[in-house]
N, C-alpha and C. Protein backbone atom coordinates (compact mmCIF):
# COMPACT_ATOMS: atom_id res chain seq x y z
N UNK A 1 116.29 -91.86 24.04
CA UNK A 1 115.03 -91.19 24.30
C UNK A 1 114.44 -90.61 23.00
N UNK A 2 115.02 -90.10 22.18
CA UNK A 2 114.65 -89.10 21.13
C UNK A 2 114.66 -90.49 19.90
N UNK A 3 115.22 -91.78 19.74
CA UNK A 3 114.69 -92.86 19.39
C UNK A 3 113.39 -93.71 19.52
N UNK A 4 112.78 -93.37 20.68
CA UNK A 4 111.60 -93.69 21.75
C UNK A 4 110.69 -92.74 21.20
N UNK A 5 110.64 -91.48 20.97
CA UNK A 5 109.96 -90.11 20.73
C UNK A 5 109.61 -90.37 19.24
N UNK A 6 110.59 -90.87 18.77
CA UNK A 6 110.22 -90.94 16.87
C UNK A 6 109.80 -92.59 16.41
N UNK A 7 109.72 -93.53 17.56
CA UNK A 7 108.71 -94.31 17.51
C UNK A 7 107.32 -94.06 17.58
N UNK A 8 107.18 -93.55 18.50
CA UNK A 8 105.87 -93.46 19.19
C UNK A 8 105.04 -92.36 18.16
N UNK A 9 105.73 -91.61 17.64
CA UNK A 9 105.25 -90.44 16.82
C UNK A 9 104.97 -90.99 15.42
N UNK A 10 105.26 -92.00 14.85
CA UNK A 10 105.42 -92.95 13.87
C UNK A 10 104.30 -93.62 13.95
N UNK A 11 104.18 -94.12 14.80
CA UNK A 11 103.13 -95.17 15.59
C UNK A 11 101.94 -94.48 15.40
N UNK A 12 101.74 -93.30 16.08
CA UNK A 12 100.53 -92.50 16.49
C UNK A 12 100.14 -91.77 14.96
N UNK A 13 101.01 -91.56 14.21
CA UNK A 13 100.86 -91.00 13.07
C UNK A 13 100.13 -92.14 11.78
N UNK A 14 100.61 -93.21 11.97
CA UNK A 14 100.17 -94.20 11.03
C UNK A 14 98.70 -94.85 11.40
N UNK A 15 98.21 -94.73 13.06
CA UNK A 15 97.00 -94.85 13.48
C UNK A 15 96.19 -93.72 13.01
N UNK A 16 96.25 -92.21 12.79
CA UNK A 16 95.71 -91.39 12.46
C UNK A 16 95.46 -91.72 10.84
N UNK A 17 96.69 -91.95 9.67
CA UNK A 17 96.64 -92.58 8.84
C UNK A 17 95.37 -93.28 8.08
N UNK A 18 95.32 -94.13 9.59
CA UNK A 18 94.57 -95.84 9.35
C UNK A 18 92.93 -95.71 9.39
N UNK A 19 92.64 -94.16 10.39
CA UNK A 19 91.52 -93.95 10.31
C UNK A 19 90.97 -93.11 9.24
N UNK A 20 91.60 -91.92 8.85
CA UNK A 20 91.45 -91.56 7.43
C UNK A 20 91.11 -92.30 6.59
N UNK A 21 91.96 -93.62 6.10
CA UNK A 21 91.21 -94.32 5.31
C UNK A 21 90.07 -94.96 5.38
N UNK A 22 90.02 -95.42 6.85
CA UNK A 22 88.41 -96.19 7.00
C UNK A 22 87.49 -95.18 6.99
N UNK A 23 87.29 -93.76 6.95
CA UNK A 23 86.92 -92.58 6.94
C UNK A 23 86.03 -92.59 5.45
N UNK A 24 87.08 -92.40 4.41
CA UNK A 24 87.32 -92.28 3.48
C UNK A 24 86.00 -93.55 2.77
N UNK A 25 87.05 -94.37 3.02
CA UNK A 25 85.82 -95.84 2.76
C UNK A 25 84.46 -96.36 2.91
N UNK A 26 84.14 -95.84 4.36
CA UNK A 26 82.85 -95.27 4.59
C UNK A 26 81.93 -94.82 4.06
N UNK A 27 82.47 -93.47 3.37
CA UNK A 27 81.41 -92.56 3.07
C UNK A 27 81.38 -93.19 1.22
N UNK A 28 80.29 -93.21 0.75
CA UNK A 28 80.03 -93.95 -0.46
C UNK A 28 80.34 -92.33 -1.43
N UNK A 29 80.60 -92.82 -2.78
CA UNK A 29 81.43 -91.91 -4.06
C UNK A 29 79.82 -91.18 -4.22
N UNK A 30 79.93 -90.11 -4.33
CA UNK A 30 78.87 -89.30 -5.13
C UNK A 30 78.96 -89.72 -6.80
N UNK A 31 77.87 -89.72 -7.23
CA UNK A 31 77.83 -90.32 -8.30
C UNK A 31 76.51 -89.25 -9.00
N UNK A 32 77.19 -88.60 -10.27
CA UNK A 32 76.12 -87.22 -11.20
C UNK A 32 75.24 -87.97 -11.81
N UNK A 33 74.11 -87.59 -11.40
CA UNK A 33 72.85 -87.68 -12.57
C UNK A 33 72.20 -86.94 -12.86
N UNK A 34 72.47 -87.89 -14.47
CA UNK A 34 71.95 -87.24 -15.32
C UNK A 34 70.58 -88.11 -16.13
N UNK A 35 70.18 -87.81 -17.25
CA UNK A 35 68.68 -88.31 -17.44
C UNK A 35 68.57 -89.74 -17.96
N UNK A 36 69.92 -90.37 -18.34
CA UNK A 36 70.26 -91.95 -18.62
C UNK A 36 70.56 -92.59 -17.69
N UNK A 37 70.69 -92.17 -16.63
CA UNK A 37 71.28 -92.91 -15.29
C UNK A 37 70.07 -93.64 -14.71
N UNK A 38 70.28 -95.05 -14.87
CA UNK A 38 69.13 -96.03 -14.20
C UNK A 38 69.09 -96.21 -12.86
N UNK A 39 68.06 -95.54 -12.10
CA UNK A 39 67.99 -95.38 -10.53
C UNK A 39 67.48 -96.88 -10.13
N UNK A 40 68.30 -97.85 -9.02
CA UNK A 40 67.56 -99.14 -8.54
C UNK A 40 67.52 -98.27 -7.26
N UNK A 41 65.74 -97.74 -7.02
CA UNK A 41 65.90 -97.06 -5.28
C UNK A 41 64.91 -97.79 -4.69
N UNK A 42 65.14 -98.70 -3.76
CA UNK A 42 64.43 -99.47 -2.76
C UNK A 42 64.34 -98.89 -1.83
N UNK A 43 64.68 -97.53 -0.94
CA UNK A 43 64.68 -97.04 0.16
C UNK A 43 65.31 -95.39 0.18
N UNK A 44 64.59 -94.52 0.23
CA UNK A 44 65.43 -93.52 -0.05
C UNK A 44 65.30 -92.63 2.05
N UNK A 45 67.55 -92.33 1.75
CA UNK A 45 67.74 -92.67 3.03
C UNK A 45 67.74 -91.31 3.47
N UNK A 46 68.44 -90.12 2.78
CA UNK A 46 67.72 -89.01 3.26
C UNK A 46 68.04 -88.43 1.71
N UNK A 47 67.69 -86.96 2.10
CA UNK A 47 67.48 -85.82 0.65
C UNK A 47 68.55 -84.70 1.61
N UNK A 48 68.46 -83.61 0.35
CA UNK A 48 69.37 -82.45 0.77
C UNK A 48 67.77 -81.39 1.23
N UNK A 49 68.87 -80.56 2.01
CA UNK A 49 67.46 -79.31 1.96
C UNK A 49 67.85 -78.60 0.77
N UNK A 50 66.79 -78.40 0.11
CA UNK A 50 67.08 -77.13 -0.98
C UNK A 50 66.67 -75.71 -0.61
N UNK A 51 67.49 -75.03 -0.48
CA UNK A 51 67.13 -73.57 -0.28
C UNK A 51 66.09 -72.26 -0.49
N UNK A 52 66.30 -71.48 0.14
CA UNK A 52 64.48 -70.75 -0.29
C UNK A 52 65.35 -69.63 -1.52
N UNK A 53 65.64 -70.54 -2.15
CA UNK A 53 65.71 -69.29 -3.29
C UNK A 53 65.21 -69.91 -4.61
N UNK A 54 65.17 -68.94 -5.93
CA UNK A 54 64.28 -69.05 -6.94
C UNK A 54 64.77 -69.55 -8.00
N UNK A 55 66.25 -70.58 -7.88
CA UNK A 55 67.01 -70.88 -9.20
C UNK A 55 67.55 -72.45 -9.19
N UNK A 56 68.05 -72.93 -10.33
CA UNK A 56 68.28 -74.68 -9.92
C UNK A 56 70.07 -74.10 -8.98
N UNK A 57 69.64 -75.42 -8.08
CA UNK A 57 70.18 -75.47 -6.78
C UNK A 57 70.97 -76.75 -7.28
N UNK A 58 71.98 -77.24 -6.56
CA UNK A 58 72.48 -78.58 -6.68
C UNK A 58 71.91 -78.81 -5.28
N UNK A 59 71.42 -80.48 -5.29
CA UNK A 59 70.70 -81.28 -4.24
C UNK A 59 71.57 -82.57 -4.35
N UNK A 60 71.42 -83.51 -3.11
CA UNK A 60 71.71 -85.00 -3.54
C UNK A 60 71.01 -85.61 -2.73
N UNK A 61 70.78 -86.88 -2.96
CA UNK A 61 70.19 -88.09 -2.12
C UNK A 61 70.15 -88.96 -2.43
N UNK A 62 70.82 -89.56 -0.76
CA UNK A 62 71.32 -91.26 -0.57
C UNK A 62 70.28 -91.98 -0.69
N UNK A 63 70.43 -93.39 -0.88
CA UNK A 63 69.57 -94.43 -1.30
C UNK A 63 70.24 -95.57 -0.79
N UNK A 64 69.24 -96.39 -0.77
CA UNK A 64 69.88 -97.84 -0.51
C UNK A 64 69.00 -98.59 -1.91
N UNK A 65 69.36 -99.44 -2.73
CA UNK A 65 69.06 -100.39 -4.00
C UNK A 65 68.41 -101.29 -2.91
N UNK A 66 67.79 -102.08 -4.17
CA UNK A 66 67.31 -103.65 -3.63
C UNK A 66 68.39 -104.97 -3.48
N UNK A 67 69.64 -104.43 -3.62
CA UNK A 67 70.63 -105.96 -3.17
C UNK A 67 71.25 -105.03 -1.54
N UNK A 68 70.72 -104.10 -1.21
CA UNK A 68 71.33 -103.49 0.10
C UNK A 68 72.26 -102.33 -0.10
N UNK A 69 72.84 -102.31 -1.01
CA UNK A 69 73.94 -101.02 -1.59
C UNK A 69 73.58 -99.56 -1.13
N UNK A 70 74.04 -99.21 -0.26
CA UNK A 70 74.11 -97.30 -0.48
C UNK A 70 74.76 -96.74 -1.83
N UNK A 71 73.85 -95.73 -2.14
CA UNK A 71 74.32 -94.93 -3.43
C UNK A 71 73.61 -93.23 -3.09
N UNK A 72 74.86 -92.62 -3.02
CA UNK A 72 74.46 -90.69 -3.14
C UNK A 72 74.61 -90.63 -4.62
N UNK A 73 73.55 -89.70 -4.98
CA UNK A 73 73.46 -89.00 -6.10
C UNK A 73 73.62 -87.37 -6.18
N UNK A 74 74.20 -86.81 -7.27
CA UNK A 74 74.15 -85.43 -6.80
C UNK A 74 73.48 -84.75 -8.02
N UNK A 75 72.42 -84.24 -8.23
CA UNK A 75 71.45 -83.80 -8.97
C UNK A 75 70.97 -82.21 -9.19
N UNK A 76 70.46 -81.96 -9.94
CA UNK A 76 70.32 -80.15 -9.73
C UNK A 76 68.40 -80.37 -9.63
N UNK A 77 68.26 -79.00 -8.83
CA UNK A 77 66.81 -79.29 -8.62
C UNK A 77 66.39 -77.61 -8.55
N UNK A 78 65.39 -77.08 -8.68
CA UNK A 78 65.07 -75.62 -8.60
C UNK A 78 64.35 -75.35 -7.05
N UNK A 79 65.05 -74.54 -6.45
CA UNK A 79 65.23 -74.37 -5.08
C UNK A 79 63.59 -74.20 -4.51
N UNK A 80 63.02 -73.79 -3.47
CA UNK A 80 62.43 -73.53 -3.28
C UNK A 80 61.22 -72.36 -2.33
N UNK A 81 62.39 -71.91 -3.44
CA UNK A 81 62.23 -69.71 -3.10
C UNK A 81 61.02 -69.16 -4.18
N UNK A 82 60.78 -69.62 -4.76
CA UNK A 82 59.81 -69.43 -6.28
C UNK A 82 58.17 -69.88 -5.72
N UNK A 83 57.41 -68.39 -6.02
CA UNK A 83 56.01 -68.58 -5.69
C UNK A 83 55.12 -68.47 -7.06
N UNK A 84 53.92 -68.51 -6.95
CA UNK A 84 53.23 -69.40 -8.35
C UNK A 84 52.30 -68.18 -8.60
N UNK A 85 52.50 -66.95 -8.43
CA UNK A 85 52.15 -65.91 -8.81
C UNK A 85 52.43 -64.58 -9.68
C-alpha cells in the first residue's frame, strides 16, 4: 500500500512539474529597452497602466512583430500624476 501511495504521489507530482514548465514557456522573456533596441511592432497587444504619480515609473508592453512573434518590453516612462501648471 505505502508502495501504491509513493507511486501515485510521484505521478501527481511530476504532472504538477509538467505544467510549470508549459507555464513557464508560455509566458514570453521580458526583454529591457533601451534607446538602441530596434522595435519590429506590427500590433501592439496591450500596455501597462502607469500610475497617477509624478516620477518615471517602470511600464511594459507586449507586441506582436510582423513574422507573428510576441515580444514584452519593459521600459521606464513618467507616470501620470504630473499637471502642466
Amino acid at each position: 500500500m505505502k508502495t501504491l501511495l509513493a507511486l501515485v504521489l510521484v505521478g501527481v507530482s511530476s504532472f504538477a512539474l509538467a505544467d510549470e514548465v508549459k507555464t513557464a514557456a508560455a509566458q514570453p522573456v521580458v526583454e529591457q529597452y533601451d534607446y538602441s533596441t530596434n522595435l519590429d511592432i506590427a500590433r501592439v497587444i496591450s500596455l501597462s497602466t502607469l500610475p497617477n504619480v509624478c516620477e518615471v515609473v517602470p511600464a511594459t508592453m507586449t507586441y506582436e512583430d510582423h513574422q507573428g512573434q510576441r515580444h514584452t518590453i519593459e521600459y521606464r516612462a513618467m507616470g501620470d500624476g504630473c499637471s502642466q501648471g
